[in-house]
C-alpha atoms as a PDB file:
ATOM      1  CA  UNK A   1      10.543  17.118  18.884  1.00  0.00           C
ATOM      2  CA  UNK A   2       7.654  16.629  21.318  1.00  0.00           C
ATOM      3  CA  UNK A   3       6.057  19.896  21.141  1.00  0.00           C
ATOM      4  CA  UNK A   4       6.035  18.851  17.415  1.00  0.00           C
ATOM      5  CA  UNK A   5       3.766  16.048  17.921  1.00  0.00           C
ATOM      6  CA  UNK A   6      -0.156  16.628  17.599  1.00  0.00           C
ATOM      7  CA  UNK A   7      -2.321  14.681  19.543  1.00  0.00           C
ATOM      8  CA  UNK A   8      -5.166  14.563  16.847  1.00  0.00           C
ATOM      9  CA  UNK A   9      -3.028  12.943  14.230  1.00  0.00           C
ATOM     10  CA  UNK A  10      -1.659  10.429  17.142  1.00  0.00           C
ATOM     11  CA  UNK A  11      -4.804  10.032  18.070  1.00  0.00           C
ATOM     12  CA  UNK A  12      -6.378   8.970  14.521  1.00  0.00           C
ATOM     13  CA  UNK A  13      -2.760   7.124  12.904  1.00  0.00           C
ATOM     14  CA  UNK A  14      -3.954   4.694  16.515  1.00  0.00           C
ATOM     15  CA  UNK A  15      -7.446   4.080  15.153  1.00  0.00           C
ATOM     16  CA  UNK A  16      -5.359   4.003  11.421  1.00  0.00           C
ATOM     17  CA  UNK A  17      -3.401   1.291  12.485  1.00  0.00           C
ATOM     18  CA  UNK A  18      -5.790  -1.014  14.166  1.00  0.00           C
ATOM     19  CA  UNK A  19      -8.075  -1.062  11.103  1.00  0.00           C
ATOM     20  CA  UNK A  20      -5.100  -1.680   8.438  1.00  0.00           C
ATOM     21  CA  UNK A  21      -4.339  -5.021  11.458  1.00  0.00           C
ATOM     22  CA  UNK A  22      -8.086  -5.957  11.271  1.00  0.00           C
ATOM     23  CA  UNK A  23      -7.679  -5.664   7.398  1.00  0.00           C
ATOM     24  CA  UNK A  24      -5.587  -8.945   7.830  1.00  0.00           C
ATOM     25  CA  UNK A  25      -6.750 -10.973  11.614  1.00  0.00           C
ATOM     26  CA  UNK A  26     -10.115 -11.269  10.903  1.00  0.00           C
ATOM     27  CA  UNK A  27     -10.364  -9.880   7.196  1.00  0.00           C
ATOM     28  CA  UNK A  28      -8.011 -11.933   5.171  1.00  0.00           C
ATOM     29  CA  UNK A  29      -8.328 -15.163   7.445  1.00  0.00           C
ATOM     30  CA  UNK A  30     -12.308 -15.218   7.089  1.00  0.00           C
ATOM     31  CA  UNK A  31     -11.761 -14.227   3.302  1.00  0.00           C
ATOM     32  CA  UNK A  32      -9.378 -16.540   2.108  1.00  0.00           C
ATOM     33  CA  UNK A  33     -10.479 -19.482   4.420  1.00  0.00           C
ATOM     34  CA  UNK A  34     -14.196 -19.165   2.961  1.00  0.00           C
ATOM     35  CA  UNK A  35     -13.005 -20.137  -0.071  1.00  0.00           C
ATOM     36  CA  UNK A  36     -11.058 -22.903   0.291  1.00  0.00           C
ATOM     37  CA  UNK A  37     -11.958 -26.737   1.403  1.00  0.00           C
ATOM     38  CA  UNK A  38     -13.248 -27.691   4.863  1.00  0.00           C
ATOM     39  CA  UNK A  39     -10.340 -29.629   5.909  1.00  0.00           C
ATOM     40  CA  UNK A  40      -7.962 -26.908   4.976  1.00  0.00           C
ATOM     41  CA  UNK A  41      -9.887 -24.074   6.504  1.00  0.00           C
ATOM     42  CA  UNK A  42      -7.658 -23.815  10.317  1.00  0.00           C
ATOM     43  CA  UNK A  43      -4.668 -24.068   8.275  1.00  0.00           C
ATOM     44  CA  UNK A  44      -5.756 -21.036   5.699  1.00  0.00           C
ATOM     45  CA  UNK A  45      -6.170 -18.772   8.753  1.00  0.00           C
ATOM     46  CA  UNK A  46      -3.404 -19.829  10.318  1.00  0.00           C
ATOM     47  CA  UNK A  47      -1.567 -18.961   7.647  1.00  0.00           C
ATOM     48  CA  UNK A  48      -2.722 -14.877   8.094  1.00  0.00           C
ATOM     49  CA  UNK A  49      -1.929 -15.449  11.927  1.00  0.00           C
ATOM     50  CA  UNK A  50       1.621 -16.821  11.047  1.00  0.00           C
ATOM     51  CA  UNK A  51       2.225 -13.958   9.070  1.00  0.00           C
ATOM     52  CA  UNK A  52       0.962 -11.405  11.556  1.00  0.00           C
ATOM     53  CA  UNK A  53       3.244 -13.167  14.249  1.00  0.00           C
ATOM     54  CA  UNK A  54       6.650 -13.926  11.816  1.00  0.00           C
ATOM     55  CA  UNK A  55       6.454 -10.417  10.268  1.00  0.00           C
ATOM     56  CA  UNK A  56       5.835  -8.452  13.488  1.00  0.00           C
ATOM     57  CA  UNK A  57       9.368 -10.016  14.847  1.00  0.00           C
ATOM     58  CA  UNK A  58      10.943  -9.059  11.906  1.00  0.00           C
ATOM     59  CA  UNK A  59       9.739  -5.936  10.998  1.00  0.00           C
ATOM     60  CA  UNK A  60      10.747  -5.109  14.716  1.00  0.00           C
ATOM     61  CA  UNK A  61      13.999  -6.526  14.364  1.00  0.00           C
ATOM     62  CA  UNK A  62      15.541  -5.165  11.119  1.00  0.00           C
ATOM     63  CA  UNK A  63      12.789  -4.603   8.811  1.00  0.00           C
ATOM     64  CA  UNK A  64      11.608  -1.178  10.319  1.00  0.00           C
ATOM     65  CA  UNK A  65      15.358   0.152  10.108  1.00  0.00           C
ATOM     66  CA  UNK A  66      16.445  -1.319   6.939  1.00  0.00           C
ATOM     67  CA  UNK A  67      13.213   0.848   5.513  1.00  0.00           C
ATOM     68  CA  UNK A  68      12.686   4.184   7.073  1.00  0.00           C
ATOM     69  CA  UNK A  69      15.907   4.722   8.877  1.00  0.00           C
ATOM     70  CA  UNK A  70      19.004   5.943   6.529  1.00  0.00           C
ATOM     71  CA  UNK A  71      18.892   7.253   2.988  1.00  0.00           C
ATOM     72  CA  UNK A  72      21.186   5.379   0.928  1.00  0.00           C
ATOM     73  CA  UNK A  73      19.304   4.078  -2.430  1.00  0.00           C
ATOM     74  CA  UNK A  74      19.635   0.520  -2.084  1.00  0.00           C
ATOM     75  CA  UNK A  75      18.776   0.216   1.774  1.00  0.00           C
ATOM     76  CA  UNK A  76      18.899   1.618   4.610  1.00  0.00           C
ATOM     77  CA  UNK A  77      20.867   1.253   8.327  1.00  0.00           C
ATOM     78  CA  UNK A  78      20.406  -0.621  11.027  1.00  0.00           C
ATOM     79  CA  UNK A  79      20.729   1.958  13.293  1.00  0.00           C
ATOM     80  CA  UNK A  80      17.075   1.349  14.644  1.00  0.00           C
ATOM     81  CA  UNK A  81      17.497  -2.603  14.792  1.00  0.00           C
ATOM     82  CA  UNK A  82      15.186  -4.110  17.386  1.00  0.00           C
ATOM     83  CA  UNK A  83      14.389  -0.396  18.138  1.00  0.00           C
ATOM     84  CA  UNK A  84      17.009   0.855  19.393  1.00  0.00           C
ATOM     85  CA  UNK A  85      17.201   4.854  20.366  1.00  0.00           C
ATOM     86  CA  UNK A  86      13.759   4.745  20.114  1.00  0.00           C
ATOM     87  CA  UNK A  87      12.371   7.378  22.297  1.00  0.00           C
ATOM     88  CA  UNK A  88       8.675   7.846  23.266  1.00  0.00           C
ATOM     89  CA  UNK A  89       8.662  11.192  21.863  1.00  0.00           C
ATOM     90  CA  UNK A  90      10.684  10.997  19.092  1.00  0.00           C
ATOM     91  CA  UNK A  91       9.705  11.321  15.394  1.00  0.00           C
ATOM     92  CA  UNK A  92      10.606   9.946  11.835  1.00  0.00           C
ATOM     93  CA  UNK A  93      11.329  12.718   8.990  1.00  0.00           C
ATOM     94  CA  UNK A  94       8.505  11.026   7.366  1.00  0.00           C
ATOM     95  CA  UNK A  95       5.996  11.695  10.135  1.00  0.00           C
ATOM     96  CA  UNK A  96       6.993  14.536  12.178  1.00  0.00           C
ATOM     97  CA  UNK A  97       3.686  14.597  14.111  1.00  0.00           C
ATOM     98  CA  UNK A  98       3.068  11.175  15.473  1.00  0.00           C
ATOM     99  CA  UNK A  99       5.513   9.109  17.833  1.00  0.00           C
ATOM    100  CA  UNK A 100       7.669   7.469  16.125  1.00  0.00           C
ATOM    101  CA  UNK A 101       6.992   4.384  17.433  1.00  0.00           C
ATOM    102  CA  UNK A 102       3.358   4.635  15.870  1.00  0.00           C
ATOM    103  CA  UNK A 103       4.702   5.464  12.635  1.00  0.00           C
ATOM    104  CA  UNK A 104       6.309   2.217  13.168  1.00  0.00           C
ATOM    105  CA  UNK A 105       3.347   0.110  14.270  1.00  0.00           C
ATOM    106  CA  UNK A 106       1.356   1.575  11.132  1.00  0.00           C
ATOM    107  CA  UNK A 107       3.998   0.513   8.525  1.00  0.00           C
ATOM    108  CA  UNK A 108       3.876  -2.773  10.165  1.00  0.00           C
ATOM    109  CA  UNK A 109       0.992  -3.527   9.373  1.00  0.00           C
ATOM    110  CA  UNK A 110       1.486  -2.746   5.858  1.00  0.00           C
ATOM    111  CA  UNK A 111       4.150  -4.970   5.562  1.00  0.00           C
ATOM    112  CA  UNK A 112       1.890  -7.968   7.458  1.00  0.00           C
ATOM    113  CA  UNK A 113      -0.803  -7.633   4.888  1.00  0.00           C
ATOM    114  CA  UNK A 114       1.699  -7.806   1.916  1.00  0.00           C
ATOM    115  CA  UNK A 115       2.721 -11.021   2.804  1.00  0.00           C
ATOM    116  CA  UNK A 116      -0.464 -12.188   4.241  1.00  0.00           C
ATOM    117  CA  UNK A 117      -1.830 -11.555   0.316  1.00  0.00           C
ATOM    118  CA  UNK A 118       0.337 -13.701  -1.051  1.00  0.00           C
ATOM    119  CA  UNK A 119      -1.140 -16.565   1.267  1.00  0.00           C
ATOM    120  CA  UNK A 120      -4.122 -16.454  -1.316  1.00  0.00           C
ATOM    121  CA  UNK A 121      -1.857 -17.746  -4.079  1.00  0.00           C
ATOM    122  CA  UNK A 122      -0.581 -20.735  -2.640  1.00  0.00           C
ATOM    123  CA  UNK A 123      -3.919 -22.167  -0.461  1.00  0.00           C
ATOM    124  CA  UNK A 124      -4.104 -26.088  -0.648  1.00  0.00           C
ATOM    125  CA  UNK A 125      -0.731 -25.649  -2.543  1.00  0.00           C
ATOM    126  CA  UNK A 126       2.241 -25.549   0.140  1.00  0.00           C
ATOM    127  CA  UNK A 127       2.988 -26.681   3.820  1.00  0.00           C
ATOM    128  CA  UNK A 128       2.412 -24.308   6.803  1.00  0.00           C
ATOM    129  CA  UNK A 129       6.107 -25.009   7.782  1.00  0.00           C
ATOM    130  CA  UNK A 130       6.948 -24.166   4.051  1.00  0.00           C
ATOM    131  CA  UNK A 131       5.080 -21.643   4.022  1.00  0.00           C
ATOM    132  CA  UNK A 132       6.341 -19.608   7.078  1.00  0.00           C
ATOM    133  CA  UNK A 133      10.168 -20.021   5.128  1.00  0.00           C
ATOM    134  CA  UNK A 134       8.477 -18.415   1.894  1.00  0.00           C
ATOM    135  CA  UNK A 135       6.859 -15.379   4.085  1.00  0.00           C
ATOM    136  CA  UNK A 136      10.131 -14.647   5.858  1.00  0.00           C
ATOM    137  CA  UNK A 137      11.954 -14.941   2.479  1.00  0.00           C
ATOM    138  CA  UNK A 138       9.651 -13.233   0.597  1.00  0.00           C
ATOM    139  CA  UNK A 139       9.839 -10.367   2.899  1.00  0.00           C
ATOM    140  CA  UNK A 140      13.552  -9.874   3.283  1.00  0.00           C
ATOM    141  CA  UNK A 141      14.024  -9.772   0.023  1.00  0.00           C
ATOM    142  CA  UNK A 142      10.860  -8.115  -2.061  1.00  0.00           C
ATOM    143  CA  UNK A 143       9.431  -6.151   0.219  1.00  0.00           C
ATOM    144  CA  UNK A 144      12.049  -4.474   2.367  1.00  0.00           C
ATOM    145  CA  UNK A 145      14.219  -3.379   0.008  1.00  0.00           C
ATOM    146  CA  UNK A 146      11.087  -2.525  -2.289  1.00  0.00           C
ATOM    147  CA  UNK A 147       9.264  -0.512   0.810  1.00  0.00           C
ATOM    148  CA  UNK A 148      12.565   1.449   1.502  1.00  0.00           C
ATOM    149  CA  UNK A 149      13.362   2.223  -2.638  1.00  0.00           C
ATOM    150  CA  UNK A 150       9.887   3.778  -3.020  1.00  0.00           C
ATOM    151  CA  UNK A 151       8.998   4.982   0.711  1.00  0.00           C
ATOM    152  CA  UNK A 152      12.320   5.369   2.642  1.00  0.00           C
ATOM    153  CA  UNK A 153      14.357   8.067   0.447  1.00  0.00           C
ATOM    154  CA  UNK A 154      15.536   4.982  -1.859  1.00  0.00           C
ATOM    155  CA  UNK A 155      16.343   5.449  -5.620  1.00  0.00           C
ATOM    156  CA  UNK A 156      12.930   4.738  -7.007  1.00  0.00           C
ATOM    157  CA  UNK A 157      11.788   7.733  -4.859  1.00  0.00           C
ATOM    158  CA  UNK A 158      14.629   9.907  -5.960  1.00  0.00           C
ATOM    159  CA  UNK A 159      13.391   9.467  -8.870  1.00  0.00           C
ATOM    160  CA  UNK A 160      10.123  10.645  -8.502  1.00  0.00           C
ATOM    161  CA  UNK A 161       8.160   7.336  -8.269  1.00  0.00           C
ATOM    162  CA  UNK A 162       5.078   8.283  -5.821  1.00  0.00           C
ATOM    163  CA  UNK A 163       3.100   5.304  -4.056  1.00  0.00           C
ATOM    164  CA  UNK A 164       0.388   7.125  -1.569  1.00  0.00           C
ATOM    165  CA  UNK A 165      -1.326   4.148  -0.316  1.00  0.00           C
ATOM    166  CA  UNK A 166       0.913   0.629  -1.355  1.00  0.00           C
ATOM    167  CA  UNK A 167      -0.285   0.515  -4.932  1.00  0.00           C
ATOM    168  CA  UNK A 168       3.112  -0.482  -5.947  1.00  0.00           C
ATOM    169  CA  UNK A 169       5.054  -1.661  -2.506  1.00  0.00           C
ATOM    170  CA  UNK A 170       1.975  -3.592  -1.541  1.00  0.00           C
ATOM    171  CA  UNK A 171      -0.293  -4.797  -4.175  1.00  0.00           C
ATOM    172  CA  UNK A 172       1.605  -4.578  -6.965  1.00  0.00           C
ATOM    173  CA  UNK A 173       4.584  -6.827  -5.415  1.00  0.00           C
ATOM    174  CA  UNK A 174       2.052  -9.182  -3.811  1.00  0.00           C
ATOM    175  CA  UNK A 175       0.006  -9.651  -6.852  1.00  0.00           C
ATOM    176  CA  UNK A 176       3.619 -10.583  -9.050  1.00  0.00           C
ATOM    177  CA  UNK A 177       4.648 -12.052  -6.057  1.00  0.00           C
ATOM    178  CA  UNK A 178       1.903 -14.231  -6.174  1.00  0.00           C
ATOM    179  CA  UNK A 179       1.351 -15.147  -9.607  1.00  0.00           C
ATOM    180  CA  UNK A 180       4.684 -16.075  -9.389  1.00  0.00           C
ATOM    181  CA  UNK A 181       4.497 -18.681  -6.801  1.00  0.00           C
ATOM    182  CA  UNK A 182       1.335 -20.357  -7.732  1.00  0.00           C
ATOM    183  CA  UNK A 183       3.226 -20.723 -11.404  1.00  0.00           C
ATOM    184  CA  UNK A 184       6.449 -22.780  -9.613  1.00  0.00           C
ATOM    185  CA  UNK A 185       3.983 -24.551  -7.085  1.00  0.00           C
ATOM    186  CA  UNK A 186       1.854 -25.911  -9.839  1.00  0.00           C
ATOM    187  CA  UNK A 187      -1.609 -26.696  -9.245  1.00  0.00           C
ATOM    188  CA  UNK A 188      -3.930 -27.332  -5.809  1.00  0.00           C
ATOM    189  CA  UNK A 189      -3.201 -30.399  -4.539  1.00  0.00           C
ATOM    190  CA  UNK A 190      -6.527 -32.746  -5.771  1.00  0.00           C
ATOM    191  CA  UNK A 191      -7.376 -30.257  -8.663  1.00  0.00           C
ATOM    192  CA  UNK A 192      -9.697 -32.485 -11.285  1.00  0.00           C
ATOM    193  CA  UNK A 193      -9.215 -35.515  -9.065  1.00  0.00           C
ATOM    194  CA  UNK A 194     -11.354 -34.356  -6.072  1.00  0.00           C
ATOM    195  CA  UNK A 195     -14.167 -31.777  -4.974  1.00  0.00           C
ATOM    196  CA  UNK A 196     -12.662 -28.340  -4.043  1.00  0.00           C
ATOM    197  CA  UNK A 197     -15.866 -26.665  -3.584  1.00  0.00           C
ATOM    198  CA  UNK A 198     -15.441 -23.227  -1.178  1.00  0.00           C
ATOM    199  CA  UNK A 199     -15.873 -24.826   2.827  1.00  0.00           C
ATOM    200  CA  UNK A 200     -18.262 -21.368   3.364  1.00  0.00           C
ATOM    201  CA  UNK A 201     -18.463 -18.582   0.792  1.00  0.00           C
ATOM    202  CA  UNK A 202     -20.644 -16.119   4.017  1.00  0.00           C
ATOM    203  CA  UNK A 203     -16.957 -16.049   5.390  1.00  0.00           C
ATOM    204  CA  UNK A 204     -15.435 -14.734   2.610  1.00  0.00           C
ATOM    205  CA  UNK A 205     -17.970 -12.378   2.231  1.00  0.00           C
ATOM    206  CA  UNK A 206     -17.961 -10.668   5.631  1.00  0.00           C
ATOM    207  CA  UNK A 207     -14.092 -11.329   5.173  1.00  0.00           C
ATOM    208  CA  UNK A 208     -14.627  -8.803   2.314  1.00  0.00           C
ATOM    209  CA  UNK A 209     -16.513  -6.634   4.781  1.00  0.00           C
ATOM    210  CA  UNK A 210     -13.874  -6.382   6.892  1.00  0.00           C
ATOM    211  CA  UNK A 211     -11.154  -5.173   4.294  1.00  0.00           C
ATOM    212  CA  UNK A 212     -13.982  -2.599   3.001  1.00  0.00           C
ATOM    213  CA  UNK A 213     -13.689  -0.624   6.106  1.00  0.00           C
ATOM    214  CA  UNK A 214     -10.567  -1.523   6.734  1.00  0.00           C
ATOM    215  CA  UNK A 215      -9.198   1.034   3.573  1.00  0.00           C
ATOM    216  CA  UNK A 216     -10.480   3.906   6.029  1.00  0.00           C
ATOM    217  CA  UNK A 217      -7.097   3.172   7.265  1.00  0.00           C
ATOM    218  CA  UNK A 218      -4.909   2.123   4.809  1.00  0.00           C
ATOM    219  CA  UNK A 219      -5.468   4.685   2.698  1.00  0.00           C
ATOM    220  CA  UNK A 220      -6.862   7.367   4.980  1.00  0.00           C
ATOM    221  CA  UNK A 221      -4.174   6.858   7.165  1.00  0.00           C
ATOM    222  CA  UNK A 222      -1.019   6.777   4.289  1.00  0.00           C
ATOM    223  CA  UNK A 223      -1.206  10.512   5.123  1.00  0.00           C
ATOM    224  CA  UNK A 224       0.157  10.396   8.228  1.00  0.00           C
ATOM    225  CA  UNK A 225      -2.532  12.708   9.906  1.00  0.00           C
ATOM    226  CA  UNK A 226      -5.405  13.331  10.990  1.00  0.00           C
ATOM    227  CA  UNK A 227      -5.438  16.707   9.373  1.00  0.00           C
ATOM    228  CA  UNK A 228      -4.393  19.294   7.418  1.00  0.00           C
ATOM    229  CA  UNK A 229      -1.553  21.459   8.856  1.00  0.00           C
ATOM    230  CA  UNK A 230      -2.409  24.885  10.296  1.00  0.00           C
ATOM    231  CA  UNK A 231      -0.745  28.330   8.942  1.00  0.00           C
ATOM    232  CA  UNK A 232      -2.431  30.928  11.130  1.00  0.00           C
ATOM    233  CA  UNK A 233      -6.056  30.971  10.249  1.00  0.00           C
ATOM    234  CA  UNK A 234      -5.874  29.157   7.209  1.00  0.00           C
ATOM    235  CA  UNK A 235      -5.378  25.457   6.742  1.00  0.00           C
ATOM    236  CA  UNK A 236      -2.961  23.534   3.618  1.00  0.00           C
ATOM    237  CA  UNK A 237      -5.002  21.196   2.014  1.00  0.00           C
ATOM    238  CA  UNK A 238      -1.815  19.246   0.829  1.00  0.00           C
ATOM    239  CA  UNK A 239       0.306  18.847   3.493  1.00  0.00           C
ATOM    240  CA  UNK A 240      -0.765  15.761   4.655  1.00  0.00           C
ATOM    241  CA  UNK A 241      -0.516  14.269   0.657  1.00  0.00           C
ATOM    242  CA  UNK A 242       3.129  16.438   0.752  1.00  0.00           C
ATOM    243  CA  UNK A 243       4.013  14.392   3.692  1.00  0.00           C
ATOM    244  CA  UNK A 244       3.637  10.708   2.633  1.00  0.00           C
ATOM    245  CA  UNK A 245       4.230  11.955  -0.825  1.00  0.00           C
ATOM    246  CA  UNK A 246       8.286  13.111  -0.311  1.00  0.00           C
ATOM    247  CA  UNK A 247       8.510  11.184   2.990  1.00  0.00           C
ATOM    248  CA  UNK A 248      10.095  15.004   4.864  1.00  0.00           C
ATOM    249  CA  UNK A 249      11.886  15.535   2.139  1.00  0.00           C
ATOM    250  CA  UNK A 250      12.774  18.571   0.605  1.00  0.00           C
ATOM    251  CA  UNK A 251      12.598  17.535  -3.333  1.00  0.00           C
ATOM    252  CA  UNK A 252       8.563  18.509  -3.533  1.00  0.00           C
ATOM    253  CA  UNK A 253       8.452  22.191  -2.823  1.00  0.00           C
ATOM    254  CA  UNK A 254       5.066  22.594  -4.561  1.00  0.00           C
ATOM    255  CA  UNK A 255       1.954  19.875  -2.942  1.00  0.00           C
ATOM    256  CA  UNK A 256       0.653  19.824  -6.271  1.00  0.00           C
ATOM    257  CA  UNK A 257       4.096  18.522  -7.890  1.00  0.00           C
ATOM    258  CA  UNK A 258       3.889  15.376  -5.652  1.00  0.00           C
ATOM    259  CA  UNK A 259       0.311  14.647  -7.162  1.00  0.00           C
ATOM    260  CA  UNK A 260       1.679  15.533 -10.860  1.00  0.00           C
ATOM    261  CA  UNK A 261      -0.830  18.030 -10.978  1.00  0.00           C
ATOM    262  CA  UNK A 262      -0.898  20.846 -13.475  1.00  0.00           C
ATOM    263  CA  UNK A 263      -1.653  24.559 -12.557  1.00  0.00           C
ATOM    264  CA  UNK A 264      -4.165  25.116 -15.771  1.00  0.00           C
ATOM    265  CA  UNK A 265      -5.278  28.177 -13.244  1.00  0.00           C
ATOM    266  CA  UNK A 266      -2.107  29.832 -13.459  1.00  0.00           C
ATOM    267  CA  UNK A 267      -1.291  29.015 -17.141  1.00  0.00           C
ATOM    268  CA  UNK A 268      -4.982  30.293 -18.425  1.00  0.00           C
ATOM    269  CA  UNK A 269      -6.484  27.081 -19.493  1.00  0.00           C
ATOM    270  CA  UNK A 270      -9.490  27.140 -17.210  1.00  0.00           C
ATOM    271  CA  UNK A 271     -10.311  24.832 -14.564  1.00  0.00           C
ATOM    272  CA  UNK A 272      -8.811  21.252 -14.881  1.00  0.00           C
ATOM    273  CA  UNK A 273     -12.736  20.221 -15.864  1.00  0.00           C
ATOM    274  CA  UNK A 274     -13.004  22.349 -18.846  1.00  0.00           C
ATOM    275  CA  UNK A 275      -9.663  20.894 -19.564  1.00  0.00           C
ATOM    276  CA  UNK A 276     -10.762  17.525 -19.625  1.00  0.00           C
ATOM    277  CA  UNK A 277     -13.831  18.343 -21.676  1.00  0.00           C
ATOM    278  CA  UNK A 278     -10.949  19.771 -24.248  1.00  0.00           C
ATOM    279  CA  UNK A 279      -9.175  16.302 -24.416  1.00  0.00           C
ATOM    280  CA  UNK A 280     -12.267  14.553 -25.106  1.00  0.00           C
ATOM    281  CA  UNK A 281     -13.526  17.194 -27.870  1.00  0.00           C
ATOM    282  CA  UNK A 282      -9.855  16.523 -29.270  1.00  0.00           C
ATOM    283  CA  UNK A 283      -9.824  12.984 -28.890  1.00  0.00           C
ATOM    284  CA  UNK A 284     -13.451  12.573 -30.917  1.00  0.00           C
ATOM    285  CA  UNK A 285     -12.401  14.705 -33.134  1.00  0.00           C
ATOM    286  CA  UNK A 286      -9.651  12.144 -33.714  1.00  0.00           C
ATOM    287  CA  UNK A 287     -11.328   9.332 -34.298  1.00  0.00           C
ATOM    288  CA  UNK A 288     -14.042  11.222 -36.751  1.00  0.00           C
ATOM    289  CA  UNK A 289     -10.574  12.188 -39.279  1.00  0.00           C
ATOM    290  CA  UNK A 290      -9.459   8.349 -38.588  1.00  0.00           C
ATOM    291  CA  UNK A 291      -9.763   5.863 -42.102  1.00  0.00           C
ATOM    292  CA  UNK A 292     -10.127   2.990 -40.259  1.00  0.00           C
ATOM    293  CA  UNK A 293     -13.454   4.175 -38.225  1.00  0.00           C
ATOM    294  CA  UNK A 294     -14.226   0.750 -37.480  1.00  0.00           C
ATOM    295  CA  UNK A 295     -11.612   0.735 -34.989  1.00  0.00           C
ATOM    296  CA  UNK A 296     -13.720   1.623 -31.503  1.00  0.00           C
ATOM    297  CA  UNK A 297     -10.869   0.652 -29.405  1.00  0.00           C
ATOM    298  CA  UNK A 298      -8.419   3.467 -30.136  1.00  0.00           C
ATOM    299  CA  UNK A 299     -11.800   5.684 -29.807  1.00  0.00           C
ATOM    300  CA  UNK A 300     -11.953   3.956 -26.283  1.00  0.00           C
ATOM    301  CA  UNK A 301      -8.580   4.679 -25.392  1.00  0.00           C
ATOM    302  CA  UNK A 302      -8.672   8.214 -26.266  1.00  0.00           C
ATOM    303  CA  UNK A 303     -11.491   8.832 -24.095  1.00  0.00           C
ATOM    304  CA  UNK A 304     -10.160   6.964 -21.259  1.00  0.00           C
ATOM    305  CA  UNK A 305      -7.006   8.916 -21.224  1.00  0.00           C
ATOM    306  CA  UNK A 306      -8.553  12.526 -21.694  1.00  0.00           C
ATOM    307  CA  UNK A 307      -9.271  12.635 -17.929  1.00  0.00           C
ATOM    308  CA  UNK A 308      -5.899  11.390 -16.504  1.00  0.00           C
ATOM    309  CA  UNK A 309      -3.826  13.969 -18.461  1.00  0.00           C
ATOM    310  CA  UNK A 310      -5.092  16.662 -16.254  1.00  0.00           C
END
């Protein structure tokens, strides 16, 4: 497998890595703790430091394998548990050009920032001891199993449920995840009693700087190269997408299936543009044959959605 590995995609998914870690030590510390009250500012950021620490040990432990190592579609083995067999030049079947121990390092930090996002939810709301329980918790039990159903040949992928860049493992589970512990928490501690006016809002703002460039990585890194792969002369435009998209599996054959792209070339419709400009003419025309013409919404919706069926 070494000869398989390219040094320009190891050499980028390293840079890759380093910005989705900044995304949470300094981002989300200076972002969160901005906005919170001076005497709970140490504790905000040490809250995105806990989680960086916690989740690194676990990921390492039994969260990496439990993921990306085995296929079944609830979970996976813990054949890799605290690393183990890990070789310096071998390679996951969802990355079969960097180390696997970078491929590793880079999903960690995906899984740090999920739970470090749900910190935002329960500022001036829960203990830092109570908090820590919560994190590890939280990640045993949402995100692994969540990270290996979508990502690590589980049955949501099986399915065909794509996630390029943690739309649904990360935000969408940290959002819920969120909303739902604020709701059983209740209410800052102090809220209409005392002043909870942000400590220093120019913190959260370069704190919002910092997770800016930060998506360089998290998303330009999700495709697991630097790259496009190289076929003689010619170069796949897709292969990186193919690669994050089926995790090395077989199920895609076409790049443009794991997109849900359409070939409107190859069935004579024209270019997917001039197909778009036929789902707005339809959807207009719609709306002019409608009774109730007052009703701009639907109009709204029709144009919205002319784009996205492409």
């Amino acid at each position: 497998m070494a000869a398989d590995i390219s040094a320009a995609d190891t050499t980028w998914m390293m840079v890759a890595t380093a910005l989705v870690l900044m995304m949470t030590i300094p981002g989300l510390a200076l972002f969160y703790s901005g906005m919170v009250r001076k005497k709970n500012v140490l504790a905000t950021m040490a809250q995105s430091l806990a989680a960086v620490t916690i989740i690194s040990i676990l990921w390492v432990a039994f969260g990496y394998s439990l993921v990306f190592v085995g296929g079944g579609p609830w979970l996976g083995t813990l054949d890799r548990r605290f690393l183990a067999g890990m070789t310096m030049d071998g390679v996951n079947p969802a990355a079969k050009t960097i180390p696997e121990s970078l491929f590793m390092l880079y999903q960690m930090t995906f899984a740090i920032i999920t739970v470090a996002l749900v910190a935002g939810s329960v500022a001036d709301r829960m203990r830092f001891s109570a908090y820590l329980m919560f994190s590890a918790g939280w990640f045993l039990f949402v995100y692994v199993p969540l990270a290996h159903w979508v990502w690590g040949g589980g049955f949501l992928g099986t399915m065909g449920v794509l996630d390029f860049a943690g739309g649904l493992v990360v935000h969408l589970s940290a959002g819920i995840g969120g909303l739902v512990a604020a709701k059983v928490i209740g209410r800052r501690h102090g809220y209409g009693t005392e002043n909870l006016a942000p400590f220093d809002l120019s913190r959260a703002v370069m704190g919002t700087g910092l997770l800016w460039v930060g998506w360089f990585g998290f998303n330009g890194g999700s495709a697991l190269a630097a790259n496009s792969r190289r076929d003689g002369d010619h170069r796949d435009p897709s292969c990186s997408l193919r690669r994050r998209a089926d995790l090395g599996s077989d199920r895609m054959d076409d790049p443009a299936q794991a997109v849900g792209a359409r070939h409107d070339l190859g069935r004579g419709r024209g270019s997917w543009n001039d197909y778009a400009g036929e789902r707005i003419r339809r959807a207009m025309a719609r709306y002019r044959h409608r009774s109730d013409r007052g009703s701009g919404v639907l109009l709204g919706l029709y144009l919205a959605e002319a784009p996205f069926r492409v």
